[in-house]
N, C-alpha and C. Protein backbone atom coordinates (compact mmCIF):
# COMPACT_ATOMS: atom_id res chain seq x y z
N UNK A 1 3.30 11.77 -0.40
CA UNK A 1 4.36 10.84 -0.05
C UNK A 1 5.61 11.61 0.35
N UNK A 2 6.51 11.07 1.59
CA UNK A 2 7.39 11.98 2.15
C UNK A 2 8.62 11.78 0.29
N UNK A 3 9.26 12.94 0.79
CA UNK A 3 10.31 13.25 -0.29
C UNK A 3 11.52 12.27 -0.99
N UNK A 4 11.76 12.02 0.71
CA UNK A 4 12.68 10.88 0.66
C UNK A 4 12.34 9.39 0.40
N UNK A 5 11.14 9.27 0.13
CA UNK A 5 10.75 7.57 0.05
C UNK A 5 9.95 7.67 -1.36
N UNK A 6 10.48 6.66 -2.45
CA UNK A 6 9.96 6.55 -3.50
C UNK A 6 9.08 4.84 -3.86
N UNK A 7 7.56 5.17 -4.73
CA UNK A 7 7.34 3.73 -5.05
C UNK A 7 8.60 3.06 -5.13
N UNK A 8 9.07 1.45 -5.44
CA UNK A 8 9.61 0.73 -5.76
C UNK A 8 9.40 -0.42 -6.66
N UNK A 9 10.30 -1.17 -7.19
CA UNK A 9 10.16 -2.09 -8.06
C UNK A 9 10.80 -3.15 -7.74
N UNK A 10 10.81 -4.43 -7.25
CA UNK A 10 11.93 -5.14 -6.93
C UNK A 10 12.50 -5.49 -7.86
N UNK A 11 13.69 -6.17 -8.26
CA UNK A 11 14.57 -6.88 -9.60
C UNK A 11 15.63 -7.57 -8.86
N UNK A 12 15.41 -8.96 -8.59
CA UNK A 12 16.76 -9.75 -7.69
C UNK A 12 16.80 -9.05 -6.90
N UNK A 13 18.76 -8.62 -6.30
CA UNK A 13 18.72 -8.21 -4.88
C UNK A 13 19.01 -6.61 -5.12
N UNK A 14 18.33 -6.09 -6.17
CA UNK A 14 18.16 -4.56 -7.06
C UNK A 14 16.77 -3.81 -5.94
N UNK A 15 16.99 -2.62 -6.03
CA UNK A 15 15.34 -1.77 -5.95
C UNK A 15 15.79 -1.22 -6.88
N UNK A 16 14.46 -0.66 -7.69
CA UNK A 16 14.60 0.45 -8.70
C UNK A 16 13.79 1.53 -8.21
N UNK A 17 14.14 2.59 -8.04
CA UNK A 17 12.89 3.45 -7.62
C UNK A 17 12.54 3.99 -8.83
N UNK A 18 11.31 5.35 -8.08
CA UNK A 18 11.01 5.81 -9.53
C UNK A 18 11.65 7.09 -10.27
N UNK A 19 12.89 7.17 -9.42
CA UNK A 19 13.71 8.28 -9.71
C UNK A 19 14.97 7.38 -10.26
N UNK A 20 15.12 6.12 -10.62
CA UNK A 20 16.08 5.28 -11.23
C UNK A 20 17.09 5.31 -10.48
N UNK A 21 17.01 5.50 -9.37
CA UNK A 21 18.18 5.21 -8.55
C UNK A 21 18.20 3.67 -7.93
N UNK A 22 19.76 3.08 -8.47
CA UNK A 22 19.17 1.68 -7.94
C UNK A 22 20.15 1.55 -6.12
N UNK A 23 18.97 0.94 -5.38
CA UNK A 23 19.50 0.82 -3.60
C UNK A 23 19.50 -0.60 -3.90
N UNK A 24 21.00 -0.85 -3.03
CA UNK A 24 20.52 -2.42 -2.63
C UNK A 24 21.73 -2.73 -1.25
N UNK A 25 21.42 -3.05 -0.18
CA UNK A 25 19.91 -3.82 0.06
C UNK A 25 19.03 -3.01 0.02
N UNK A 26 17.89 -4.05 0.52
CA UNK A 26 16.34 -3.65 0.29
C UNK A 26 16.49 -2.36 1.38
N UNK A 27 16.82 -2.47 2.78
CA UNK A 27 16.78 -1.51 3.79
C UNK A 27 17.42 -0.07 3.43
N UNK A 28 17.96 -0.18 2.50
CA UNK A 28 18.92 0.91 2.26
C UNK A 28 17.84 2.20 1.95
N UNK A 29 15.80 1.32 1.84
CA UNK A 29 14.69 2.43 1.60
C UNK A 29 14.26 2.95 2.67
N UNK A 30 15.06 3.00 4.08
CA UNK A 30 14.82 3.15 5.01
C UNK A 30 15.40 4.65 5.41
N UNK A 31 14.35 5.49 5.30
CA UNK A 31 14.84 7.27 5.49
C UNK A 31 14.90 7.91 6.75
N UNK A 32 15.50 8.30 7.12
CA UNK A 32 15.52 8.67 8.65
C UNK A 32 14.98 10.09 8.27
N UNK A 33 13.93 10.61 9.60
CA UNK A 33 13.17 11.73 9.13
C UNK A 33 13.01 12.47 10.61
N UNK A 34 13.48 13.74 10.45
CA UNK A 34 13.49 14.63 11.80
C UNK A 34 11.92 14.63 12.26
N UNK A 35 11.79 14.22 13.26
CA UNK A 35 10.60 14.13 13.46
C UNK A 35 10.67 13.90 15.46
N UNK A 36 9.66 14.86 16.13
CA UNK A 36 9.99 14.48 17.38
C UNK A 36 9.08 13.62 17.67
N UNK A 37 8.33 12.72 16.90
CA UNK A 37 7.81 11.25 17.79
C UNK A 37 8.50 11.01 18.36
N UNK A 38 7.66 9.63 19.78
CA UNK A 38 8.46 8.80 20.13
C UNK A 38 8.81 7.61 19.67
N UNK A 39 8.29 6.81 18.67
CA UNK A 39 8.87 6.39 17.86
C UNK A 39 10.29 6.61 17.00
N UNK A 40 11.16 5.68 16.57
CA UNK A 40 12.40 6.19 15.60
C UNK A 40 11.28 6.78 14.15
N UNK A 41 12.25 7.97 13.78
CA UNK A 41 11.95 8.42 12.98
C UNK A 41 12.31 7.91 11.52
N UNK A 42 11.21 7.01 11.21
CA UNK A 42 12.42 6.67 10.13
C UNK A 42 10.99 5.78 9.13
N UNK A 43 10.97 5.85 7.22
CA UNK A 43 9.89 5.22 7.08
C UNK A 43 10.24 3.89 5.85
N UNK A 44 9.80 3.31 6.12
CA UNK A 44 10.09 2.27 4.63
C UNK A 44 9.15 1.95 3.46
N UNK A 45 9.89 1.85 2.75
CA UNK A 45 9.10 1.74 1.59
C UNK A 45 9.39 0.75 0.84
N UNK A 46 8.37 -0.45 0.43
CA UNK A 46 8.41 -1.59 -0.41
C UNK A 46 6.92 -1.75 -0.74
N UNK A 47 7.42 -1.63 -2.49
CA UNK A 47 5.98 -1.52 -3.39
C UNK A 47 5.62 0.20 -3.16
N UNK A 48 4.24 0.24 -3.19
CA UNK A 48 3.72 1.52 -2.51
C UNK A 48 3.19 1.53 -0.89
N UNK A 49 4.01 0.27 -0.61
CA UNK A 49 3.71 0.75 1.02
C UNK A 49 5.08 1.66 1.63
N UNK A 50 3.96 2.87 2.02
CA UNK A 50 5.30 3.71 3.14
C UNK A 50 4.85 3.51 4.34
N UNK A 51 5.53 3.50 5.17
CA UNK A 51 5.42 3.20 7.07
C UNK A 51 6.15 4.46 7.54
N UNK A 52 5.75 4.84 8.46
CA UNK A 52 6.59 5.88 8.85
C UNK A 52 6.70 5.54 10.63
N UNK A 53 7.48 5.88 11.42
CA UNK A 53 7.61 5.78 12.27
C UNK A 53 7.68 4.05 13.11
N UNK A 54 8.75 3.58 12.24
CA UNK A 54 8.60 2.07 12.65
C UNK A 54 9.30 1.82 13.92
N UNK A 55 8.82 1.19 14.73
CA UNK A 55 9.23 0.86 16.10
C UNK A 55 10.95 0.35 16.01
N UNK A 56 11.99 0.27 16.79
CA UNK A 56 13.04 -0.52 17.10
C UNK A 56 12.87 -2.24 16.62
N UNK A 57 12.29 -2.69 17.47
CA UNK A 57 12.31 -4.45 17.39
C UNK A 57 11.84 -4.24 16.10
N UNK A 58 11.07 -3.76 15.27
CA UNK A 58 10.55 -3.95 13.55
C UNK A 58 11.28 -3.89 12.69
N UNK A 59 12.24 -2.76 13.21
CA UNK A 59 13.57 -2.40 12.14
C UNK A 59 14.55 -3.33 12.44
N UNK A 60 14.85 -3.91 13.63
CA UNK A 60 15.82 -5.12 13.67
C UNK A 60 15.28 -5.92 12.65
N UNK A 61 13.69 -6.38 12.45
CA UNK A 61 13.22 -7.79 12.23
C UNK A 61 13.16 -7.34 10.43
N UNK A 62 13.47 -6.50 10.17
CA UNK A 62 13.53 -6.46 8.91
C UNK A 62 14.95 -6.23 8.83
N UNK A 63 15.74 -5.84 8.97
CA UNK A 63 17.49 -6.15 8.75
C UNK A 63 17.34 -7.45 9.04
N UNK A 64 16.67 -8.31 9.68
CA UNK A 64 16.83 -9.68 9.69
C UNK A 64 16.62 -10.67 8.49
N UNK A 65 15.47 -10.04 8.18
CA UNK A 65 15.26 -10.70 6.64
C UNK A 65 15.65 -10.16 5.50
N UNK A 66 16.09 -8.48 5.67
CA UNK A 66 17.14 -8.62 4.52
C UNK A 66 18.73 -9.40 4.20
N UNK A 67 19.09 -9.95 5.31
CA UNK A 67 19.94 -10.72 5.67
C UNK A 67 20.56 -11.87 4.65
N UNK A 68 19.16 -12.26 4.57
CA UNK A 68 18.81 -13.78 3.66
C UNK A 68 18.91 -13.52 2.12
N UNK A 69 20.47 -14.39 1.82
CA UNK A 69 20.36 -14.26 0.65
C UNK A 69 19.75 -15.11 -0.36
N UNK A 70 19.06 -14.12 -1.25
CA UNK A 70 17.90 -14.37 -2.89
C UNK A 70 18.30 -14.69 -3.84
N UNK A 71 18.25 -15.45 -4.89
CA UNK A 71 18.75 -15.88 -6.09
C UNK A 71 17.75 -15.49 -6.98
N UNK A 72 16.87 -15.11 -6.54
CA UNK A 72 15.57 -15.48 -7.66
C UNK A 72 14.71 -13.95 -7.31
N UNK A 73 13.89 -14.20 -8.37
CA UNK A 73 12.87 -13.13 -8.44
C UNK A 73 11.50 -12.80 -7.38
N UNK A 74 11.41 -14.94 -7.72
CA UNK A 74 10.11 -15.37 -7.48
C UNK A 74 10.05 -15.00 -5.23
N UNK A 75 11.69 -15.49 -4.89
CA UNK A 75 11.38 -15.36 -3.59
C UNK A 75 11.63 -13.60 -3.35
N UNK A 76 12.34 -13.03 -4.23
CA UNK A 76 12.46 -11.50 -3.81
C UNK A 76 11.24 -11.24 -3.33
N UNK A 77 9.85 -11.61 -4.14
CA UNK A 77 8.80 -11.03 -4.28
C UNK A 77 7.68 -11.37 -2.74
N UNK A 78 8.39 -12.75 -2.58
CA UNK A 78 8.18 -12.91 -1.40
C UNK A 78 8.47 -12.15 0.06
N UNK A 79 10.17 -11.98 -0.15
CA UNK A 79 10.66 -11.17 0.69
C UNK A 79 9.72 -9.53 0.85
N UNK A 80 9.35 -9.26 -0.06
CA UNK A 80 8.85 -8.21 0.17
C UNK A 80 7.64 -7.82 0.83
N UNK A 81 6.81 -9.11 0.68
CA UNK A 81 5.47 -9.37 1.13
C UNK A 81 5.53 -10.08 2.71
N UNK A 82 6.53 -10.31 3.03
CA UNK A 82 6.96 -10.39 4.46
C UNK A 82 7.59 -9.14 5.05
N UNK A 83 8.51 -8.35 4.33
CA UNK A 83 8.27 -6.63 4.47
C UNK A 83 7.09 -5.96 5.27
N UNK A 84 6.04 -6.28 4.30
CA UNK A 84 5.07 -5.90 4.39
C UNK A 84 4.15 -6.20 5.49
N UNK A 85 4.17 -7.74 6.11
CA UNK A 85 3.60 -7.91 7.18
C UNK A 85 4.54 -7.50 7.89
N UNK A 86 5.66 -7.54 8.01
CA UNK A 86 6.34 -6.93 9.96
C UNK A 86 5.79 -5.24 9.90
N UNK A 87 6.23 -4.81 8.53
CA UNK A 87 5.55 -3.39 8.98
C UNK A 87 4.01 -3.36 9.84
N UNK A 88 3.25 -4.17 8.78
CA UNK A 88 1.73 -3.98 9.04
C UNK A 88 1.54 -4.43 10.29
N UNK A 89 2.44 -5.42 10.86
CA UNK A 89 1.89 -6.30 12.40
C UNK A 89 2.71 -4.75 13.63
N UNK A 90 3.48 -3.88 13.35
CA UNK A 90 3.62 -3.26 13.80
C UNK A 90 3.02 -1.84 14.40
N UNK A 91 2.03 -1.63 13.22
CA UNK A 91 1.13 -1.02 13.36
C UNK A 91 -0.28 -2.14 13.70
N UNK A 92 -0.47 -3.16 13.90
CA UNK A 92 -1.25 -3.96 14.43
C UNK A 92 -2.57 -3.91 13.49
N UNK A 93 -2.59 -3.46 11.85
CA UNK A 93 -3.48 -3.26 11.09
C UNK A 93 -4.69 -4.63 10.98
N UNK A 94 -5.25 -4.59 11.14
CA UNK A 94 -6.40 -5.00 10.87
C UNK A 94 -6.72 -5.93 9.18
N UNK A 95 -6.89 -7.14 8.75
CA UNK A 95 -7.35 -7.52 7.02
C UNK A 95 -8.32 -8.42 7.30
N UNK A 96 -8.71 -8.55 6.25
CA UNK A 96 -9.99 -9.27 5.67
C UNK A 96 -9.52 -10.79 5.24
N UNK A 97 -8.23 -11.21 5.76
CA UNK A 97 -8.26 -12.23 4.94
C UNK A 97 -7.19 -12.95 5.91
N UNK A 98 -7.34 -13.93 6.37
CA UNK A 98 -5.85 -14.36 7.42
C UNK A 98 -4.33 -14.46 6.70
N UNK A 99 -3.41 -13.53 7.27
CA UNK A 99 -2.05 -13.37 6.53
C UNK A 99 -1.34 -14.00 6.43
N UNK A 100 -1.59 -15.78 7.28
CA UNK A 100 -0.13 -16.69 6.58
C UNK A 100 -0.91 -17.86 5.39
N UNK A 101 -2.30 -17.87 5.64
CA UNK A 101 -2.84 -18.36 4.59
C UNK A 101 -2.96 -18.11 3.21
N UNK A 102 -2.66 -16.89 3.50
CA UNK A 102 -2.22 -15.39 1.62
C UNK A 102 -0.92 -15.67 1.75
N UNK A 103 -0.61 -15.53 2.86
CA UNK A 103 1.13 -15.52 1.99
C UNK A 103 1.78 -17.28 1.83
N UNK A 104 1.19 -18.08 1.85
CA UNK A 104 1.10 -19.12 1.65
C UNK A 104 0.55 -19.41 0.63
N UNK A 105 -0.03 -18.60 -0.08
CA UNK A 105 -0.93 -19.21 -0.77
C UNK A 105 -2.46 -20.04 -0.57
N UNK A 106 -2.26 -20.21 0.22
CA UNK A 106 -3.85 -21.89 1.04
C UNK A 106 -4.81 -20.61 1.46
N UNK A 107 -5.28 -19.82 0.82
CA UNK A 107 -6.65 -19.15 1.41
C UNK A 107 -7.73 -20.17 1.37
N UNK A 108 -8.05 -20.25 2.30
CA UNK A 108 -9.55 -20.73 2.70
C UNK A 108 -10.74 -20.33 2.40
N UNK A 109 -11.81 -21.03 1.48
CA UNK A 109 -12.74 -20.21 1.26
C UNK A 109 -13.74 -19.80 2.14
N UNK A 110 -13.78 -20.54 3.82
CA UNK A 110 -14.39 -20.52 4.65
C UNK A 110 -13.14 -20.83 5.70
N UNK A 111 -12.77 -19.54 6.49
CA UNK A 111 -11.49 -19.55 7.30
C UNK A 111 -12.09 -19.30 8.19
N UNK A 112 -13.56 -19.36 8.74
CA UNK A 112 -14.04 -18.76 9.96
C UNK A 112 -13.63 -17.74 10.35
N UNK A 113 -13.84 -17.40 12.17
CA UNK A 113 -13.65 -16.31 12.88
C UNK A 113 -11.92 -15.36 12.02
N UNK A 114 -11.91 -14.98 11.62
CA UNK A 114 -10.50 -14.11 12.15
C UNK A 114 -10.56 -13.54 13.20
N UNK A 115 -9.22 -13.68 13.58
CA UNK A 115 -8.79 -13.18 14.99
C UNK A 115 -7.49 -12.56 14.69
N UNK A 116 -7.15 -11.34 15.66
CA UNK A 116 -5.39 -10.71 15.98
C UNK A 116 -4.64 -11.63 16.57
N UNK A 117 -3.69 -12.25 16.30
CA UNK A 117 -2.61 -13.11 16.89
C UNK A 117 -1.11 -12.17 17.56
N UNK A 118 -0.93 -11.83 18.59
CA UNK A 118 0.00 -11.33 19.45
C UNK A 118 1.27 -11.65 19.08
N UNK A 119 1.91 -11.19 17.91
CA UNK A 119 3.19 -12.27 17.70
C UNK A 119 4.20 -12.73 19.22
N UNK A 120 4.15 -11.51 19.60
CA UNK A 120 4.86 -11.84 20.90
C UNK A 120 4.46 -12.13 22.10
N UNK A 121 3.21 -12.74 21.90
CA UNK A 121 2.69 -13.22 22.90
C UNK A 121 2.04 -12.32 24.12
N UNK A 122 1.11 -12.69 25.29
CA UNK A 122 0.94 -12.12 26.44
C UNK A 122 1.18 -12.84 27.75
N UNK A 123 1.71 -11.86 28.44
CA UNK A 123 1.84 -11.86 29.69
C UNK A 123 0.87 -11.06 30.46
N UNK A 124 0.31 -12.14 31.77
CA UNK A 124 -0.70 -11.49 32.57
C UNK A 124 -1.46 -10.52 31.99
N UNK A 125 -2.09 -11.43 30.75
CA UNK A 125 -3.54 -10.54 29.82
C UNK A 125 -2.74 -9.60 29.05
N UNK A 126 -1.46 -8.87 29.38
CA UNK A 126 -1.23 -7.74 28.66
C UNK A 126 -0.18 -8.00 27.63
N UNK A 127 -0.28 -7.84 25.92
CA UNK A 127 0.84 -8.22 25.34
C UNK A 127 2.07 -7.96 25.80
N UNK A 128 2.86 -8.71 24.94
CA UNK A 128 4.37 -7.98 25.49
C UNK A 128 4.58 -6.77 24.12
N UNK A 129 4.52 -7.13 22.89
CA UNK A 129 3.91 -5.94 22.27
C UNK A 129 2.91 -5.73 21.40
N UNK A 130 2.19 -4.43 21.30
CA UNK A 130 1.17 -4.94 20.18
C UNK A 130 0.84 -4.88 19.07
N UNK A 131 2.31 -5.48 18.49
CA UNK A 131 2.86 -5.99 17.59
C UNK A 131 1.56 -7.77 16.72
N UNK A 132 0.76 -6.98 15.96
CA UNK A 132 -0.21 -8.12 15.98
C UNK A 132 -0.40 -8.55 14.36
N UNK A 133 -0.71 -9.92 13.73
CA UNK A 133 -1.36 -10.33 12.54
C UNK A 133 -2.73 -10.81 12.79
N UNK A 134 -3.71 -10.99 11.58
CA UNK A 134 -5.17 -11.25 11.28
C UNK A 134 -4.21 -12.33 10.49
N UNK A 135 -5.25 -13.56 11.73
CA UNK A 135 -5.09 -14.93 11.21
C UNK A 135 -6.16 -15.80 11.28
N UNK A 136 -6.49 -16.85 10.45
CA UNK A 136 -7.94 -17.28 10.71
C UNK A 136 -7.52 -18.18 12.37
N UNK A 137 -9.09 -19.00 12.74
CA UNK A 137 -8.79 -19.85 13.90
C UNK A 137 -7.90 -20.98 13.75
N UNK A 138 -7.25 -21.25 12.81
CA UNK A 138 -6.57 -22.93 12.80
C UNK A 138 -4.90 -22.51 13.03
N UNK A 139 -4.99 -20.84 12.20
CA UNK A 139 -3.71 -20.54 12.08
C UNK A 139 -3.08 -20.05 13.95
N UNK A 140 -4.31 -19.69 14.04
CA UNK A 140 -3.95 -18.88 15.73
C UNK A 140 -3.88 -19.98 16.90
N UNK A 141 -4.67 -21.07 16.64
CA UNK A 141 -4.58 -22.10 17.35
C UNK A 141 -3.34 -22.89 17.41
N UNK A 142 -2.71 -22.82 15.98
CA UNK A 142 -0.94 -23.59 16.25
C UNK A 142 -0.34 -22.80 17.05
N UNK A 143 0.00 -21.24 16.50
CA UNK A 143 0.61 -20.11 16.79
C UNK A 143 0.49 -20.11 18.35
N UNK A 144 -0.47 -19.83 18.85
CA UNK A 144 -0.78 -20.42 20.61
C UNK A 144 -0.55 -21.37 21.45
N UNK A 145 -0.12 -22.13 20.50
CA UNK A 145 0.11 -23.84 20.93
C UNK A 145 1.48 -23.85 21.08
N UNK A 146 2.09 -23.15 20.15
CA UNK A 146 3.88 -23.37 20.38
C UNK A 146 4.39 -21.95 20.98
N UNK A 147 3.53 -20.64 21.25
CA UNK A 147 3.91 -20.06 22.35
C UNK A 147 4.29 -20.69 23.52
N UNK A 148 3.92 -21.44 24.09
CA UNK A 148 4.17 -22.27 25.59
C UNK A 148 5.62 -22.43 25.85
N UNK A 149 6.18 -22.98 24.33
CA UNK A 149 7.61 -23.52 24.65
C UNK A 149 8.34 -21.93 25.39
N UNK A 150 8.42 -21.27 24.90
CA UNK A 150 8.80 -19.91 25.01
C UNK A 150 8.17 -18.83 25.71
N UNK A 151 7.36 -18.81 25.70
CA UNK A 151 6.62 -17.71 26.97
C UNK A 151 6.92 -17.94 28.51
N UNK A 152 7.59 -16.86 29.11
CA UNK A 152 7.76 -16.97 29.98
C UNK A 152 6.63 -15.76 30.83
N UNK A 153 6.49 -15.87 32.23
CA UNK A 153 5.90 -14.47 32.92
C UNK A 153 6.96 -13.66 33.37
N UNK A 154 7.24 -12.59 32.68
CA UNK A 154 8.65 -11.29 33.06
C UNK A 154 8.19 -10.03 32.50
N UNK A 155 7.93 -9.00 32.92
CA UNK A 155 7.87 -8.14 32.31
C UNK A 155 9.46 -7.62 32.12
N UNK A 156 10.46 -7.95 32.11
CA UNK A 156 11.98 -7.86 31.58
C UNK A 156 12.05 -7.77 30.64
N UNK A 157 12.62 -6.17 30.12
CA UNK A 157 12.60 -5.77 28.87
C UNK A 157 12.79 -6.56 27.66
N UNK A 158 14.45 -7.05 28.06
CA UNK A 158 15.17 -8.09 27.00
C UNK A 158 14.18 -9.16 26.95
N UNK A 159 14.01 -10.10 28.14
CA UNK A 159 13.11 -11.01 27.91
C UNK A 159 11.71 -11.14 26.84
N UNK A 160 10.73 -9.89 27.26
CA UNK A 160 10.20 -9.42 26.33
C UNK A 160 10.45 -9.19 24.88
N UNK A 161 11.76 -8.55 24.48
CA UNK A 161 11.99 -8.37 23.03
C UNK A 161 12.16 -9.81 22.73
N UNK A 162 12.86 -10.88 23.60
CA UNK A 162 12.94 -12.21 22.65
C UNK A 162 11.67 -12.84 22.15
N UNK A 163 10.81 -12.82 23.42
CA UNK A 163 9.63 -13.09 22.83
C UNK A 163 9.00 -13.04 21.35
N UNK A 164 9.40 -11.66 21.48
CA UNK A 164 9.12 -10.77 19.82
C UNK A 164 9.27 -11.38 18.63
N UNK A 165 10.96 -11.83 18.76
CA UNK A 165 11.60 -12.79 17.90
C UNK A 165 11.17 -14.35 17.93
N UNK A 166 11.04 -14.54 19.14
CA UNK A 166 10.71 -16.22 19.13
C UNK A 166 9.20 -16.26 18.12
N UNK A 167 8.34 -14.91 18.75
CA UNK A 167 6.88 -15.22 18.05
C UNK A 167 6.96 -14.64 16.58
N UNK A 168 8.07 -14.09 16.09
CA UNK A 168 8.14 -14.28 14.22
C UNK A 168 8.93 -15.76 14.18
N UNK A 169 9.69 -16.14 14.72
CA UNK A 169 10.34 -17.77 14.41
C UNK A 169 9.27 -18.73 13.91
N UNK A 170 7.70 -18.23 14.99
CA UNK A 170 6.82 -19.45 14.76
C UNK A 170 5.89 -19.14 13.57
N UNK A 171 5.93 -17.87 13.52
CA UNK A 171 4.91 -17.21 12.30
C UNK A 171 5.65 -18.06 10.86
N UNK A 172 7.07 -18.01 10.87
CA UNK A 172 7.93 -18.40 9.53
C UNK A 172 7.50 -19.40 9.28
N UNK A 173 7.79 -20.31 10.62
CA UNK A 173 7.72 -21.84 11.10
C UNK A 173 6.38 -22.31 10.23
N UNK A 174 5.43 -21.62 10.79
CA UNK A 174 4.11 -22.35 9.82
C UNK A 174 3.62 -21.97 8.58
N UNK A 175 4.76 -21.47 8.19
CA UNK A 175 4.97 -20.24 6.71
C UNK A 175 5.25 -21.72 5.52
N UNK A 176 6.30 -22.16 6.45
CA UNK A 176 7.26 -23.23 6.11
C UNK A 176 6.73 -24.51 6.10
N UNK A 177 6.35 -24.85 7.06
CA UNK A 177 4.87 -26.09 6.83
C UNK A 177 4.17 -25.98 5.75
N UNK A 178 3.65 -24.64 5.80
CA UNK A 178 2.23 -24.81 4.68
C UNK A 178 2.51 -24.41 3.18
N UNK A 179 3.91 -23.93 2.86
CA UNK A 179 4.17 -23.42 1.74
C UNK A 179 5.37 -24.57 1.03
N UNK A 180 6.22 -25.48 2.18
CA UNK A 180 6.96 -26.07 2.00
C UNK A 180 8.52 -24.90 1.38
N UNK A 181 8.66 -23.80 1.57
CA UNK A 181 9.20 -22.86 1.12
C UNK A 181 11.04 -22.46 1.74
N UNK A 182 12.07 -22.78 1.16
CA UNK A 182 13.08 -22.67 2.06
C UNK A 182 13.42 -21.23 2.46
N UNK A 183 13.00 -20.25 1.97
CA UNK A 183 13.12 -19.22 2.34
C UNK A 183 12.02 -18.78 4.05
N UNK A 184 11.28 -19.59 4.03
CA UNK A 184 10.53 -18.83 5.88
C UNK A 184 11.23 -20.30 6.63
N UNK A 185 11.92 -21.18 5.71
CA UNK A 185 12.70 -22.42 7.08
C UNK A 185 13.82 -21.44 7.42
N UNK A 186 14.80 -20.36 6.51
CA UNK A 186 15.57 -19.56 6.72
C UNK A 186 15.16 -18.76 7.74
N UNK A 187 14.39 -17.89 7.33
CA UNK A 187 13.96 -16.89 8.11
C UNK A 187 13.44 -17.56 9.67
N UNK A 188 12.48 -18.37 9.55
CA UNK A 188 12.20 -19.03 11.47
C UNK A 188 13.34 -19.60 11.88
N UNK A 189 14.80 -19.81 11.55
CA UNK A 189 16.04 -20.41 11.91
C UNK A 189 16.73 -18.96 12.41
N UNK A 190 16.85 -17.89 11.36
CA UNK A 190 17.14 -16.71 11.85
C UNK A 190 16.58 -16.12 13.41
N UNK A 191 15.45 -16.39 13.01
CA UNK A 191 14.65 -15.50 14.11
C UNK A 191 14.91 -16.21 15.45
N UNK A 192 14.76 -17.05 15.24
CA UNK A 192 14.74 -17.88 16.74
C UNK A 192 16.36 -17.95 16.96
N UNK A 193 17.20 -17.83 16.34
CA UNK A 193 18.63 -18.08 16.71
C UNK A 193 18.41 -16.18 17.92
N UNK A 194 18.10 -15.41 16.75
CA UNK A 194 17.97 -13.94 17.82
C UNK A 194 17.27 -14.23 19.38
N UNK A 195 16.14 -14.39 19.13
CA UNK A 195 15.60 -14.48 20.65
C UNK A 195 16.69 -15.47 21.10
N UNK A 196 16.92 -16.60 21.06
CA UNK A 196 17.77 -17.34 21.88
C UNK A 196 19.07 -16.40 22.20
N UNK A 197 20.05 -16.07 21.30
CA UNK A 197 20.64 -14.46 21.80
C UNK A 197 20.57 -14.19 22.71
N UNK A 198 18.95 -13.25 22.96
CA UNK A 198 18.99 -12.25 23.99
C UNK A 198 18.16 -12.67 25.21
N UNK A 199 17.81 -14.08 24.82
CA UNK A 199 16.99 -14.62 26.05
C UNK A 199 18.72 -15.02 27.05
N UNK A 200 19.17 -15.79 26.30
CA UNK A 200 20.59 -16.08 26.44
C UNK A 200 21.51 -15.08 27.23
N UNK A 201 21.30 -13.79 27.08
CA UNK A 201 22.05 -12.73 27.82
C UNK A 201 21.50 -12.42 29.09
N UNK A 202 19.91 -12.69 28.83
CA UNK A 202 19.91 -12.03 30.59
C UNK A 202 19.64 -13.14 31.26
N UNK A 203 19.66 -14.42 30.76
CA UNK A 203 19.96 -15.57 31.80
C UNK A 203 21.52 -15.57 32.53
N UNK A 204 22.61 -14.96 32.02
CA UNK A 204 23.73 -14.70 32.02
C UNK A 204 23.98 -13.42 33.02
N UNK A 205 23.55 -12.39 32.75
CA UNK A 205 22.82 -11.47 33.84
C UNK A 205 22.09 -11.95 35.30
């Protein structure tokens, strides 16, 4: 494990590492590391997951949800496990189990096919990034269904990054349906206020 990134413990809006140093916010586990990838050099750590080399739009989308303020334990724990998917959809990892149905709670004991869901959608066959979650078919079928409002055909950078954001707005969105949870109605209000942002700027452009 790199030097600078320690397990963690959450406690409210506390980390404890295992060197008792307490960070807060949560991002503050975010180490910048000389490194000549092309990726930012930089890795996070929540629980024993370390990431190293997290893309730009990932590190926005997690300053996004550290944003949201926690009262409680129960949603910290949440927060973290949404951590955990922007990292993982960034590296486009691969599970055994569809990820808004776990983090919802509603696993299915028969979820059929899993499939990769594009958070940000594709243009002309090719994502805009591949930025991806393992979701069963019912979950990917909404998720596809309310891409439309928002997908446009541009390969335009900005345009593209909103995408990004619009397609975590909808991930929250059905976070929020199926969990009834005010913390992902927060977070898909966040997110989509961003893409509107920067969709917003280069219509202005």
């Amino acid at each position: 494990m790199d030097s600078g990134c320690y397990p963690i413990l959450l406690y409210s809006h506390k980390i404890v590492t295992s060197h008792h140093q307490i960070l807060t916010p949560t991002l503050n586990c975010i180490r910048k590391r000389n490194t000549p990838n092309s990726r930012r050099g930089f890795s996070v750590c929540v629980g024993q997951l370390v990431s190293p080399f997290l893309t730009d739009h990932a590190l926005t989308a997690l300053r996004i949800v550290n944003q949201v303020t926690i009262d409680d334990l129960a949603t910290e724990r949440i927060r973290s496990r949404v951590v955990k998917l922007i990292v993982e959809a960034d590296r486009s990892d691969r599970h055994s189990t569809c990820q808004i149905c776990e983090l919802a709670d509603q696993l299915k004991t028969n979820p059929g096919q899993l499939q990769q869901h594009h958070v940000a959608g594709r243009v002309r066959g090719e994502p805009n990034y591949p930025d991806s979650i393992t979701v069963c078919t019912s979950c990917h079928e909404s998720l596809s269904d309310v891409q439309r409002s928002w997908l446009v055909s541009s390969r335009d950078p900005a345009t593209r990054l909103s995408c990004y954001f619009f397609g975590w707005a909808d991930v929250f969105t059905l976070l929020a349906q199926k969990s009834g949870k005010k913390f992902f109605y927060e977070l898909a209000s966040r997110f989509r206020a961003k893409g509107h942002h920067i969709r917003n700027r280069v219509q202005l452009h």
